[in-house]
C-alpha atoms as a PDB file:
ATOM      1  CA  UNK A   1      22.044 -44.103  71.918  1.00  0.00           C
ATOM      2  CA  UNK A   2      21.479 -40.464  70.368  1.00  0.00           C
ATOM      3  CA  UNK A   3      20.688 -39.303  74.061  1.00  0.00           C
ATOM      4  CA  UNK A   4      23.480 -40.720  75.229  1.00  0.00           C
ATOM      5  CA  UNK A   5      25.359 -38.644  72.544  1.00  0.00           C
ATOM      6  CA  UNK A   6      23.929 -35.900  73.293  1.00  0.00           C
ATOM      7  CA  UNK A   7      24.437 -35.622  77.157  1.00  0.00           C
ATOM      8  CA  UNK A   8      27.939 -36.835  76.868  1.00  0.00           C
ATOM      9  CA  UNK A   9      28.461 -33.789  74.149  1.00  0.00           C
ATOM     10  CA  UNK A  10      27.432 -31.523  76.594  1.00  0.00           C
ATOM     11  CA  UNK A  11      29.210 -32.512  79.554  1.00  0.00           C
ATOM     12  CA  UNK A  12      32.470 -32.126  77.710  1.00  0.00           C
ATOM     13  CA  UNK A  13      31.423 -28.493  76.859  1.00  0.00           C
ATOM     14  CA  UNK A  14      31.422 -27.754  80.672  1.00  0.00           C
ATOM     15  CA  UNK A  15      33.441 -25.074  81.546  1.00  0.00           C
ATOM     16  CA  UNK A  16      36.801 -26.424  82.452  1.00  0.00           C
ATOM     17  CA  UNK A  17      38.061 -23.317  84.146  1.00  0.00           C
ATOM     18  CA  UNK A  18      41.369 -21.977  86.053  1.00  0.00           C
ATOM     19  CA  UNK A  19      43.717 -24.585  83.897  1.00  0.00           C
ATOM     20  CA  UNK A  20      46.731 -22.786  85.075  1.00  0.00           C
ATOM     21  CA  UNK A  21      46.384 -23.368  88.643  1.00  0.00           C
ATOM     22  CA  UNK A  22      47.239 -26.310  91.189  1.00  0.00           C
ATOM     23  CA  UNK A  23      43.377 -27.765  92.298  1.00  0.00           C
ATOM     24  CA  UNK A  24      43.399 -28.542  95.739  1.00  0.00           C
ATOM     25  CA  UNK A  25      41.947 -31.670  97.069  1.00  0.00           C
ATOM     26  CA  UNK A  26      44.050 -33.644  95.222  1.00  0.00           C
ATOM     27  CA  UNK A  27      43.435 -37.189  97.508  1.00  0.00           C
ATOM     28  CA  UNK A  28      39.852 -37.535  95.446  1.00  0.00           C
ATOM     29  CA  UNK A  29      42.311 -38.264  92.163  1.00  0.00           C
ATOM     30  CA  UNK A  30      43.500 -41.343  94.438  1.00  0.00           C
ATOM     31  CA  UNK A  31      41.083 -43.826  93.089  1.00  0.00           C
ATOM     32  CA  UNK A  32      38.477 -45.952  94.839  1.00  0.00           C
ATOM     33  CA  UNK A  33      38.617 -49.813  95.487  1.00  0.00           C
ATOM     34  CA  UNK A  34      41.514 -52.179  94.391  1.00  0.00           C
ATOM     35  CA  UNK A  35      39.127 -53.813  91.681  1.00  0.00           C
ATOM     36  CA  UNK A  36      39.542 -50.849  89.316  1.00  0.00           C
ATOM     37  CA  UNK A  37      42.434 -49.987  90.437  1.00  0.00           C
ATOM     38  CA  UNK A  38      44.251 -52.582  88.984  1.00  0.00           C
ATOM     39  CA  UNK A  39      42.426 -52.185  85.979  1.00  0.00           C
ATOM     40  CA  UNK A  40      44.200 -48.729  85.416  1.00  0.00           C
ATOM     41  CA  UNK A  41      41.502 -46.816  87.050  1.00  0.00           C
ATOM     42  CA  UNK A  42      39.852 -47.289  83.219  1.00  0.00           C
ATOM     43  CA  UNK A  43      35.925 -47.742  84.555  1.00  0.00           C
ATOM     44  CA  UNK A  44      33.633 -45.705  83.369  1.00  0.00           C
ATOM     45  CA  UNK A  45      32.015 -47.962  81.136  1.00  0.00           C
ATOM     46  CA  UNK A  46      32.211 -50.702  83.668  1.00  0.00           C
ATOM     47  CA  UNK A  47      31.164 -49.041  86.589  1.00  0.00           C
ATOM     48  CA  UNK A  48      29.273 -52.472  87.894  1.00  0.00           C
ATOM     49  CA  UNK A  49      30.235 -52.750  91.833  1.00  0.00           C
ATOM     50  CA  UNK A  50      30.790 -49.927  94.569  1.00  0.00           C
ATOM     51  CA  UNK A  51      33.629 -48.431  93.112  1.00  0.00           C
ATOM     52  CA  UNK A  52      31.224 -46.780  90.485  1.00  0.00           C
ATOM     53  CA  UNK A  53      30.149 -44.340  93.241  1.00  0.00           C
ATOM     54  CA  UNK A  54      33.658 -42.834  92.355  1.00  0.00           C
ATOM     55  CA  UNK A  55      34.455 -43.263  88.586  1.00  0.00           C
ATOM     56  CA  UNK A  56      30.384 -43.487  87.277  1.00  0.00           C
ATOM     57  CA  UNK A  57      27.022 -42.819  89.610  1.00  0.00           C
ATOM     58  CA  UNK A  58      25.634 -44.023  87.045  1.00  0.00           C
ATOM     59  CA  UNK A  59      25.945 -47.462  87.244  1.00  0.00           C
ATOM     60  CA  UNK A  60      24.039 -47.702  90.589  1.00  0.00           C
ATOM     61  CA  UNK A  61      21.243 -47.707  87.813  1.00  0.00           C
ATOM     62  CA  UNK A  62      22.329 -50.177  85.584  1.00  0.00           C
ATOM     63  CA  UNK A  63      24.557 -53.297  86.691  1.00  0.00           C
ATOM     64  CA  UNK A  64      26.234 -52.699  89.766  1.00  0.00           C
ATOM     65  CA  UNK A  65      25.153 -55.409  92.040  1.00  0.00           C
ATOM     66  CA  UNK A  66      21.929 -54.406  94.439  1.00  0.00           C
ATOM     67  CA  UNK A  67      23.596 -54.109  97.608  1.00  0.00           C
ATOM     68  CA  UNK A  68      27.585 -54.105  98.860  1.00  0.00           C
ATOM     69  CA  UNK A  69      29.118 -53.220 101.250  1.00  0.00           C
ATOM     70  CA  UNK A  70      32.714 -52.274 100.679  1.00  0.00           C
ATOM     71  CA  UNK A  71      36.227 -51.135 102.669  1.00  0.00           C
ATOM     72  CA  UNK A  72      39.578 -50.368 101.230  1.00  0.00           C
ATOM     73  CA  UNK A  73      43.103 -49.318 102.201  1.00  0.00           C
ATOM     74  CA  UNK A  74      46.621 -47.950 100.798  1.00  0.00           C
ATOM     75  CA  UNK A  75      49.650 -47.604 101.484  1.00  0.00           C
ATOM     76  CA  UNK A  76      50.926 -45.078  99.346  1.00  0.00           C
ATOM     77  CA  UNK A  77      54.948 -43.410  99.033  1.00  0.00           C
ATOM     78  CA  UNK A  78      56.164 -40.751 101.257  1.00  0.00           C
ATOM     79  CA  UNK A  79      54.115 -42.421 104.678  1.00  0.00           C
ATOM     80  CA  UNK A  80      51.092 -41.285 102.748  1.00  0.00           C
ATOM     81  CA  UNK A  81      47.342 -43.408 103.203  1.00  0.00           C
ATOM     82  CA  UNK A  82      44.088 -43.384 101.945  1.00  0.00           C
ATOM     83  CA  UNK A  83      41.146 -45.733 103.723  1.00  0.00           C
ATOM     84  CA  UNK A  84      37.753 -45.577 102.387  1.00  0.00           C
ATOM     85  CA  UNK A  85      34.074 -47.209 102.793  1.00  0.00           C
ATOM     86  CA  UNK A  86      31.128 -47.627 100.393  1.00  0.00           C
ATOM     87  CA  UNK A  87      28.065 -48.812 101.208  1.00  0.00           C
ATOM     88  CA  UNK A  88      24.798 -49.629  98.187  1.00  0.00           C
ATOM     89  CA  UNK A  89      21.610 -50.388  97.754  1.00  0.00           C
ATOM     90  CA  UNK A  90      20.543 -49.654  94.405  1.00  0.00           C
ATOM     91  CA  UNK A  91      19.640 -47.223  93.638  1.00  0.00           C
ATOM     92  CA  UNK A  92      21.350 -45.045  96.729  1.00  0.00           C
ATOM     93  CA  UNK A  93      24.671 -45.315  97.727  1.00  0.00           C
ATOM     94  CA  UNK A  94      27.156 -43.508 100.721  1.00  0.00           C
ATOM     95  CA  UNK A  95      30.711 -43.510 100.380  1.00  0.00           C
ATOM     96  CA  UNK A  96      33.846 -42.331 102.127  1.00  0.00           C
ATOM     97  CA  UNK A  97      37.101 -41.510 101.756  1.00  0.00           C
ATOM     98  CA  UNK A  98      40.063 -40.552 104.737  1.00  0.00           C
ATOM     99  CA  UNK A  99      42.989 -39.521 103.670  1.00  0.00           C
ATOM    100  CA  UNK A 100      46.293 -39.046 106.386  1.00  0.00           C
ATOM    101  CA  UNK A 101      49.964 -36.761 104.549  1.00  0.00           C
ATOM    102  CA  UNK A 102      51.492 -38.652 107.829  1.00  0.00           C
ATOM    103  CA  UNK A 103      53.970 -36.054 109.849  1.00  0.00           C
ATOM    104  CA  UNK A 104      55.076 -33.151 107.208  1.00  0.00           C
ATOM    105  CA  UNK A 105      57.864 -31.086 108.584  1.00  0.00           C
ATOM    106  CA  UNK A 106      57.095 -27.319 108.975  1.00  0.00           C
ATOM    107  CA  UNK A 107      59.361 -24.529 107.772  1.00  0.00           C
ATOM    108  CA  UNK A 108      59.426 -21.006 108.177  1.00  0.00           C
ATOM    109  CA  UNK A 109      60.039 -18.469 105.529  1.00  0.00           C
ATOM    110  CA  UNK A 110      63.718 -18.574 106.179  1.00  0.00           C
ATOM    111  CA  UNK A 111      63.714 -22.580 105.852  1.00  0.00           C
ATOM    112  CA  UNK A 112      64.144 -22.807 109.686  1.00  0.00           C
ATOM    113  CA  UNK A 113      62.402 -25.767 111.158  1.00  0.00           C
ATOM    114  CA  UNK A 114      59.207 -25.039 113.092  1.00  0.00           C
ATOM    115  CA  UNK A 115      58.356 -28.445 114.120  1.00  0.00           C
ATOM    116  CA  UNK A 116      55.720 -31.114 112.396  1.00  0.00           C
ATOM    117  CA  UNK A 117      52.586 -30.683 112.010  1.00  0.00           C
ATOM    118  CA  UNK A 118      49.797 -32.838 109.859  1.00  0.00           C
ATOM    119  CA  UNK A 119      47.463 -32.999 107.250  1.00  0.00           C
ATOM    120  CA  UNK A 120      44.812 -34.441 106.338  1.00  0.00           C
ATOM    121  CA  UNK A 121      41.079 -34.972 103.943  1.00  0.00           C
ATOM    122  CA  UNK A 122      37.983 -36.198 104.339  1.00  0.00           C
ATOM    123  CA  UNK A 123      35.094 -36.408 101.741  1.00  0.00           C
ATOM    124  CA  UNK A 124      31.433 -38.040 102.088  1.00  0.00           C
ATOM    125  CA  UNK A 125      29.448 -38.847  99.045  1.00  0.00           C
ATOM    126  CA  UNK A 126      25.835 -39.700  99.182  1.00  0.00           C
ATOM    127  CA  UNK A 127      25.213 -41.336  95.213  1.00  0.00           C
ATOM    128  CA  UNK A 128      21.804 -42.138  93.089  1.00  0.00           C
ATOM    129  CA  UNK A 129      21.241 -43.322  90.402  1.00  0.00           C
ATOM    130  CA  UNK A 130      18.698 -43.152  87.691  1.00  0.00           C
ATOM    131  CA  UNK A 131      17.469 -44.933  84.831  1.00  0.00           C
ATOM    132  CA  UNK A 132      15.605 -42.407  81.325  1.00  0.00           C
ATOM    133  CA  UNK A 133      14.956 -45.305  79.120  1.00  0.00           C
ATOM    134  CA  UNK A 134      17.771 -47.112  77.659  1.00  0.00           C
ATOM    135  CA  UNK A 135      20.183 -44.602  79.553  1.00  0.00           C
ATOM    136  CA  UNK A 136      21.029 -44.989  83.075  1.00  0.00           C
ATOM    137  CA  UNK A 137      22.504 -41.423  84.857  1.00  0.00           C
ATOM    138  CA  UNK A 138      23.707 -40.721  88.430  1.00  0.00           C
ATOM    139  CA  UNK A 139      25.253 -38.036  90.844  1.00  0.00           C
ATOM    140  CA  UNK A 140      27.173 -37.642  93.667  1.00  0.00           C
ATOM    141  CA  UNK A 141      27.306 -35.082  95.835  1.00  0.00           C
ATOM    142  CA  UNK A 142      30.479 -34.498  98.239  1.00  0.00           C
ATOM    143  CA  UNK A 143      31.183 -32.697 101.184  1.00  0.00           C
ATOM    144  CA  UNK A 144      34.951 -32.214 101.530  1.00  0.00           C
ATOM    145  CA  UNK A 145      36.660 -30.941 104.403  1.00  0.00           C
ATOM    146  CA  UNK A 146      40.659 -30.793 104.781  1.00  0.00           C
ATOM    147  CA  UNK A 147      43.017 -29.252 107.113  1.00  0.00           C
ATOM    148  CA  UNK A 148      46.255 -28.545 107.124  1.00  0.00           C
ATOM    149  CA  UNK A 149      48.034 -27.732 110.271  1.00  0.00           C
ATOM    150  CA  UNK A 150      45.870 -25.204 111.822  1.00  0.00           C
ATOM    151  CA  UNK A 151      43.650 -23.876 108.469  1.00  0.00           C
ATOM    152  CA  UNK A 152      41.238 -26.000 107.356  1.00  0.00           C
ATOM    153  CA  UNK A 153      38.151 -25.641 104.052  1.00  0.00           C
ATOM    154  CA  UNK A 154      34.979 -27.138 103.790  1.00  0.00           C
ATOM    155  CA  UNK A 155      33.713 -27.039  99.754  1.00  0.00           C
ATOM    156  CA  UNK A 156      31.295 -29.106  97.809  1.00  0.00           C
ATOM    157  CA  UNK A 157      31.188 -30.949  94.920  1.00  0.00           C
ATOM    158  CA  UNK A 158      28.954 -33.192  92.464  1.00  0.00           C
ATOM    159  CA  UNK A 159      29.762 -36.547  90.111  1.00  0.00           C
ATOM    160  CA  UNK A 160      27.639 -36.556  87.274  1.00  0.00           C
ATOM    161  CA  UNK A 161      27.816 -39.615  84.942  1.00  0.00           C
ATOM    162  CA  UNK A 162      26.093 -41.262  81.903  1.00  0.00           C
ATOM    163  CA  UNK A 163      26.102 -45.324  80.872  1.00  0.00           C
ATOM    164  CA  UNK A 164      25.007 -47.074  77.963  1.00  0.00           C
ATOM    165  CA  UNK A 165      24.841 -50.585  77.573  1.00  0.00           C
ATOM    166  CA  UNK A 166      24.187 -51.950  74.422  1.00  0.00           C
ATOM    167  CA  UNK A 167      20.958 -54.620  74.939  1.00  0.00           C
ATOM    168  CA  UNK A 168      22.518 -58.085  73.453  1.00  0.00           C
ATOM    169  CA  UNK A 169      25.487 -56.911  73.524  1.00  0.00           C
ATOM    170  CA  UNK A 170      28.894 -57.359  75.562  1.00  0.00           C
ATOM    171  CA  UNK A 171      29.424 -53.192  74.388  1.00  0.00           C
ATOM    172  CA  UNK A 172      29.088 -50.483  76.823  1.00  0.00           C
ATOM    173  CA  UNK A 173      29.544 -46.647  76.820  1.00  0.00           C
ATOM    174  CA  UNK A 174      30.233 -44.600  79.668  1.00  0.00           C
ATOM    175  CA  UNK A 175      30.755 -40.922  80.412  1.00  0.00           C
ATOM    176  CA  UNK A 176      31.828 -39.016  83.726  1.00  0.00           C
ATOM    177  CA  UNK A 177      31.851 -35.157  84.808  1.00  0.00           C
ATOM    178  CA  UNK A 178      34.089 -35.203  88.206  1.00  0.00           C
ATOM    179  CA  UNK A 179      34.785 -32.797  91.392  1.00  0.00           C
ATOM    180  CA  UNK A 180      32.532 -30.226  89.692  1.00  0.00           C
ATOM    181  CA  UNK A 181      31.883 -27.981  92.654  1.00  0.00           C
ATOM    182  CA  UNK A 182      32.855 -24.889  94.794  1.00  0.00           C
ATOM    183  CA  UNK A 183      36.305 -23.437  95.642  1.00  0.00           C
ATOM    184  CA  UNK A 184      38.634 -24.583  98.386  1.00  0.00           C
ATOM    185  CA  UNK A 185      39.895 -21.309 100.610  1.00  0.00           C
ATOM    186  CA  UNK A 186      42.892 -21.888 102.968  1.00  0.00           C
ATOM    187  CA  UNK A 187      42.989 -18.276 104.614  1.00  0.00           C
ATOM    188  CA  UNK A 188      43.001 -15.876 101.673  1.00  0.00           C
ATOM    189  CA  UNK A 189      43.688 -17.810  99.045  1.00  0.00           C
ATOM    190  CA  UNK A 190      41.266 -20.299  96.917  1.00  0.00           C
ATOM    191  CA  UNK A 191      42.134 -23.659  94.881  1.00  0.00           C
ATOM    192  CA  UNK A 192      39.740 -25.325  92.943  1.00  0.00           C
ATOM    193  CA  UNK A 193      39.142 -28.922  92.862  1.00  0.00           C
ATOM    194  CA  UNK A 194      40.404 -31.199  90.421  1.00  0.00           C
ATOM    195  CA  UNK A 195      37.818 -31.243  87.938  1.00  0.00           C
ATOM    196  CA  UNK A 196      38.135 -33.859  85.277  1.00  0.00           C
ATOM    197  CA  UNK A 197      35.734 -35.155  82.089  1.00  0.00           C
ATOM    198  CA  UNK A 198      36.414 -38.928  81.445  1.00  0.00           C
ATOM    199  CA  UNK A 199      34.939 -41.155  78.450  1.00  0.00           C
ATOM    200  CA  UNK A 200      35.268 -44.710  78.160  1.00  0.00           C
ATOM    201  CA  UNK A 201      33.848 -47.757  76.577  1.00  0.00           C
ATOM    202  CA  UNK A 202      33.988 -51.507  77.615  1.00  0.00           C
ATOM    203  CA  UNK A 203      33.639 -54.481  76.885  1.00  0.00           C
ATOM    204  CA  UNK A 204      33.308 -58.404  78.429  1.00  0.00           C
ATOM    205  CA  UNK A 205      33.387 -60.843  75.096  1.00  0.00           C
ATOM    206  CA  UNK A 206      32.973 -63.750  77.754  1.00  0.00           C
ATOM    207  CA  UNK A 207      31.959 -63.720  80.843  1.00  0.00           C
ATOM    208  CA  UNK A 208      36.076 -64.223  81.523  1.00  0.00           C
ATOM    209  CA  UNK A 209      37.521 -61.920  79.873  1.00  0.00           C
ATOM    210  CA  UNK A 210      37.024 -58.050  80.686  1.00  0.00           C
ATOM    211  CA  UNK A 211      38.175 -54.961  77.782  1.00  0.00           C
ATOM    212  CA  UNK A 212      37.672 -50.979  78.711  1.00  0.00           C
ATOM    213  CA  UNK A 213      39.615 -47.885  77.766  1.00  0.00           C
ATOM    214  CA  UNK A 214      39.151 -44.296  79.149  1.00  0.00           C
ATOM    215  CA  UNK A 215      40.154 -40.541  78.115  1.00  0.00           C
ATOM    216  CA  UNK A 216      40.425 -38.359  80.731  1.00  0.00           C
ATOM    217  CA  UNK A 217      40.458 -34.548  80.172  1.00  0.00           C
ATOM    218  CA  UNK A 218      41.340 -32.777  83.697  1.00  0.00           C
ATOM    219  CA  UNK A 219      41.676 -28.846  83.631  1.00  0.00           C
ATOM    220  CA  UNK A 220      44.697 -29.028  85.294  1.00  0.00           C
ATOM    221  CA  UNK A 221      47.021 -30.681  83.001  1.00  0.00           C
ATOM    222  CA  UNK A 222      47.008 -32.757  79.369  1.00  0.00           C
ATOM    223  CA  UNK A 223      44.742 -35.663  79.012  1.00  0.00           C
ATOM    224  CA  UNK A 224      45.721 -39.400  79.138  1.00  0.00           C
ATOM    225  CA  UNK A 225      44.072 -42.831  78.165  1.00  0.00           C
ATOM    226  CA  UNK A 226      43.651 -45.528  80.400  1.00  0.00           C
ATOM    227  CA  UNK A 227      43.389 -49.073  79.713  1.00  0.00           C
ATOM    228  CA  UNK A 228      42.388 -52.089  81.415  1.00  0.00           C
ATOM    229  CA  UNK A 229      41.762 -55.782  81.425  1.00  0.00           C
ATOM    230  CA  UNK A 230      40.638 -58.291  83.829  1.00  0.00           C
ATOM    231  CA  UNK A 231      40.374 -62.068  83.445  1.00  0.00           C
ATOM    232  CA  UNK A 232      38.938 -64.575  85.516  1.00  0.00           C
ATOM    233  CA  UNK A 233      40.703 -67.642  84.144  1.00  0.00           C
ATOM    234  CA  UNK A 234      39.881 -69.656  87.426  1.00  0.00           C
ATOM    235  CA  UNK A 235      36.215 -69.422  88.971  1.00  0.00           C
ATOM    236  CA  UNK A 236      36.911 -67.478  92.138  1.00  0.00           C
ATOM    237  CA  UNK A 237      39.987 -65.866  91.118  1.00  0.00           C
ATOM    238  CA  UNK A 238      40.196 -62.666  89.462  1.00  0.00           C
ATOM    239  CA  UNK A 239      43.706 -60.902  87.681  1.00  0.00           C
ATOM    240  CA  UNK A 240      44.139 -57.451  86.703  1.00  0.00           C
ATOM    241  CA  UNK A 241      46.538 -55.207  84.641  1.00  0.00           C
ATOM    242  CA  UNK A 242      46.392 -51.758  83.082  1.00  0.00           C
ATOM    243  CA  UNK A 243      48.270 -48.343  81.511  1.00  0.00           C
ATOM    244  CA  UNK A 244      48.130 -44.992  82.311  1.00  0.00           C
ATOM    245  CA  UNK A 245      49.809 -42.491  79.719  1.00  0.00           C
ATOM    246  CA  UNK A 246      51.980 -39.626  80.697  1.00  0.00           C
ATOM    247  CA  UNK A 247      53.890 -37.091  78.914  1.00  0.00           C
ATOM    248  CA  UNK A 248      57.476 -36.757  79.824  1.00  0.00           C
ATOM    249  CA  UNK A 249      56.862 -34.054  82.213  1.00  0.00           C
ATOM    250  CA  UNK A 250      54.060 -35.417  84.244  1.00  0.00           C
ATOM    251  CA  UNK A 251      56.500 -38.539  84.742  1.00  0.00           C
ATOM    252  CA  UNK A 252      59.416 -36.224  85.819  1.00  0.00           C
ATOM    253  CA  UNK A 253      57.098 -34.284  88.100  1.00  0.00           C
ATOM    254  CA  UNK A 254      55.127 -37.132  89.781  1.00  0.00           C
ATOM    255  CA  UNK A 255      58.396 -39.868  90.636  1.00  0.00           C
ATOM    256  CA  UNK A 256      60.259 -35.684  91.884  1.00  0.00           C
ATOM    257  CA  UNK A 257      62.937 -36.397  88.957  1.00  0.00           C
ATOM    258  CA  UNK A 258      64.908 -33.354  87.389  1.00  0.00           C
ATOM    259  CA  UNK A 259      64.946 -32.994  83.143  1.00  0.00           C
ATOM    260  CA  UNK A 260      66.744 -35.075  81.545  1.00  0.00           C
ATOM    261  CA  UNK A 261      67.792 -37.864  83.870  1.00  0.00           C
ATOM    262  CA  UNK A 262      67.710 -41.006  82.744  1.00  0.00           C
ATOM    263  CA  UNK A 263      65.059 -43.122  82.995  1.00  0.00           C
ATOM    264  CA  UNK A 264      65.505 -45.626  85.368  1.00  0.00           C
ATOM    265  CA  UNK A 265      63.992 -49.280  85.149  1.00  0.00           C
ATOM    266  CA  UNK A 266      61.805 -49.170  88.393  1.00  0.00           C
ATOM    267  CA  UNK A 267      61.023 -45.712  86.918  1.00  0.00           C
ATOM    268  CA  UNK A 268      60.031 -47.021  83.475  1.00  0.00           C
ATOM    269  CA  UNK A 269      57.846 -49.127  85.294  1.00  0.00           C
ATOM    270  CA  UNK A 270      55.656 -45.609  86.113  1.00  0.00           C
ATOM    271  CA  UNK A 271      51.815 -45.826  84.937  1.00  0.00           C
ATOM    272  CA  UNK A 272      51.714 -49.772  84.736  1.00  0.00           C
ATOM    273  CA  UNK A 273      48.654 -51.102  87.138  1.00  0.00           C
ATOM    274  CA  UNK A 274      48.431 -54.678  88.312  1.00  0.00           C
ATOM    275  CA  UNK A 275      45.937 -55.878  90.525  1.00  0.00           C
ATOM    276  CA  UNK A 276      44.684 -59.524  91.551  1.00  0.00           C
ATOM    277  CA  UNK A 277      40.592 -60.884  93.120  1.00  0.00           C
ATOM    278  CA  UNK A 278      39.582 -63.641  95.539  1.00  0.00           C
ATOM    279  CA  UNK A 279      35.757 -63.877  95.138  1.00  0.00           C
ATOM    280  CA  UNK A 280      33.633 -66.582  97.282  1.00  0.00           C
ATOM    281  CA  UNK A 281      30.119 -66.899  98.162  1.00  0.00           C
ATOM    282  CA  UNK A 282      29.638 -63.137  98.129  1.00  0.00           C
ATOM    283  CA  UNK A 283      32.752 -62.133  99.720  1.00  0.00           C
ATOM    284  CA  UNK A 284      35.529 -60.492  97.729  1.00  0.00           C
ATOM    285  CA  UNK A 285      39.273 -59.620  98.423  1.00  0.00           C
ATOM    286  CA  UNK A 286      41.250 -57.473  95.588  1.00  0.00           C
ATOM    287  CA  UNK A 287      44.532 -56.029  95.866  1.00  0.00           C
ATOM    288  CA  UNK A 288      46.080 -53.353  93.345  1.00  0.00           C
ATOM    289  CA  UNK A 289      50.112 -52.587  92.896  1.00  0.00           C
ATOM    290  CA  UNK A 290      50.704 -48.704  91.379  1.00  0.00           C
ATOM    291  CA  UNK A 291      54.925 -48.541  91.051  1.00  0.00           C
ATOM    292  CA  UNK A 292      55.493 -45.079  91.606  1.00  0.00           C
ATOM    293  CA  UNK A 293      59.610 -45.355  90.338  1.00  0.00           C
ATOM    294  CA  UNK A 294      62.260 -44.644  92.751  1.00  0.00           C
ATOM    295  CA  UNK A 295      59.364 -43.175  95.283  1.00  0.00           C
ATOM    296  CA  UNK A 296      58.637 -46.677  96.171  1.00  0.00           C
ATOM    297  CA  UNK A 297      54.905 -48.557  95.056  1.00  0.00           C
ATOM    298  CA  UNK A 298      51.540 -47.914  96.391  1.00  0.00           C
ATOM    299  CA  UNK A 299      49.299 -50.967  97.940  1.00  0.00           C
ATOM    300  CA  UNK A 300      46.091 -50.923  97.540  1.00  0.00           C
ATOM    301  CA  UNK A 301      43.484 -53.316  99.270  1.00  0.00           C
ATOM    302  CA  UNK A 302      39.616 -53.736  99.604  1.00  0.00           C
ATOM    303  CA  UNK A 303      37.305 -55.949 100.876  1.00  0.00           C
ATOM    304  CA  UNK A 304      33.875 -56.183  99.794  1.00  0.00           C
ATOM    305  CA  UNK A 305      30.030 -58.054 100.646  1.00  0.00           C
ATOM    306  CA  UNK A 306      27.905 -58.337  98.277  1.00  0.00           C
ATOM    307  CA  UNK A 307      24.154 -59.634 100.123  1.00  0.00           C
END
């Protein structure tokens, strides 16, 4: 436990540099897998299927099942989509995420239309993890490539995470370093990539009911807690909800509303997660639902083996 401590001191002592500008690569803050999606993306202490190749490494070394296979889709607003593919055997994992802006209208500097062009991401992940005593670690490392009409960026990044369960216990402690990496250039200028520190701990006091909260601490805006809950009331069947905070101005900035408006009720319904499982003789179905206001709501499905 004192290890565990100790590492998770220092990774929040990583330099969390260029606060005041934009990151680039912004699709790998999309999440990974409608399980913990619809938990409110609050997994770091749970990190026990696929999706942990995303929100923990670490958990390829302690819980996550020994080999999955995994695919997922959304539908997110603005004709935006994200379709991704995981595939363990503990210890090693490979994941990977696509991500398509749709057909973005191009403007030139006097606002005159210039025709559409496109967009789009890709990252791939290879994951291990590793076990140093009663503390389980794991890393990712990324290669990320986007383009944007006719520039595109290669960079590189590493996931380093910590978990500690508690032996005889239903307790667990998890902590996350994210998109810690190189520089994205687009001609002459360079973004970085959305770095983020997350904490969490969880907790399953049956094997029904499911507990975890997370901090997150990004370098590119204020932090936010994230909770989640799942309960499996009905063998098979699997259902989902959690909360993601957000100041005032993150809410007006994300659902593209001005200062001051009011708050509408599809808008109030902003950082709410819901999500719901199918799970039979190794197969698994999930589905998330992220409202996103007045922008519409994002769908997110996956489909996983676990053999």
């Amino acid at each position: 436990m004192k290890s565990f401590l100790l590492v998770a001191a220092l990774l929040a002592q990583a330099p969390l540099l260029n606060a005041a500008q934009s990151p680039a690569a912004q699709f790998l803050s999309l999440g990974f897998g409608a399980r913990a999606l619809g938990m409110g993306e609050a997994f770091t202490a749970v990190a026990d299927d696929i999706s942990c190749v995303y929100y923990n490494p670490a958990g390829l070394a302690a819980g996550a099942a020994d080999r999955q296979l995994a695919f997922s889709h959304a539908w997110h607003v603005q004709d935006t989509a994200v379709s991704q593919a995981g595939l363990m055997r503990r210890p090693y994992a490979a994941s990977l995420t696509y991500f398509s802006a749709g057909d973005l209208e191009g403007r030139d500097d006097n606002a005159a239309p210039t025709g559409n062009f496109t967009a789009r991401d890709l990252a791939f992940g290879l994951s291990r993890g590793l076990t140093l005593g009663p503390l389980a670690a794991g890393v990712t490392g990324k290669v990320i490539s986007q383009r944007i009409k006719s520039s595109g960026s290669t960079s590189f990044a590493a996931d380093l995470g910590l978990l500690y369960r508690f032996e005889g216990t239903p307790y667990s402690l998890g902590a996350a370093l994210l998109n810690f990496g190189t520089k994205v250039k687009f001609e002459e200028e360079s973004f970085p990539l959305p770095l983020k520190l997350k904490v969490g701990a969880a907790a399953a006091f049956t094997s029904r009911l499911l507990l975890a909260v997370d901090g997150e601490f990004p370098d590119y805006g204020p932090a936010a807690a994230r909770l989640g809950a799942e309960y499996r009331g009905v063998e098979g069947i699997a259902l989902r909800f959690g909360y993601r905070t957000a100041s005032s101005s993150q809410r007006d900035a994300i659902l593209g509303r001005d200062f001051g408006d009011a708050v509408s009720g599809v808008d109030a319904m902003y950082g709410f997660f819901a999500g719901v499982g199918f799970e039979y003789s190794g197969f698994n179905l999930d589905y998330a639902l992220l409202p996103y206001g007045d922008l519409g709501s994002a769908h997110r499905f996956s489909l996983g083996l676990k053999f």
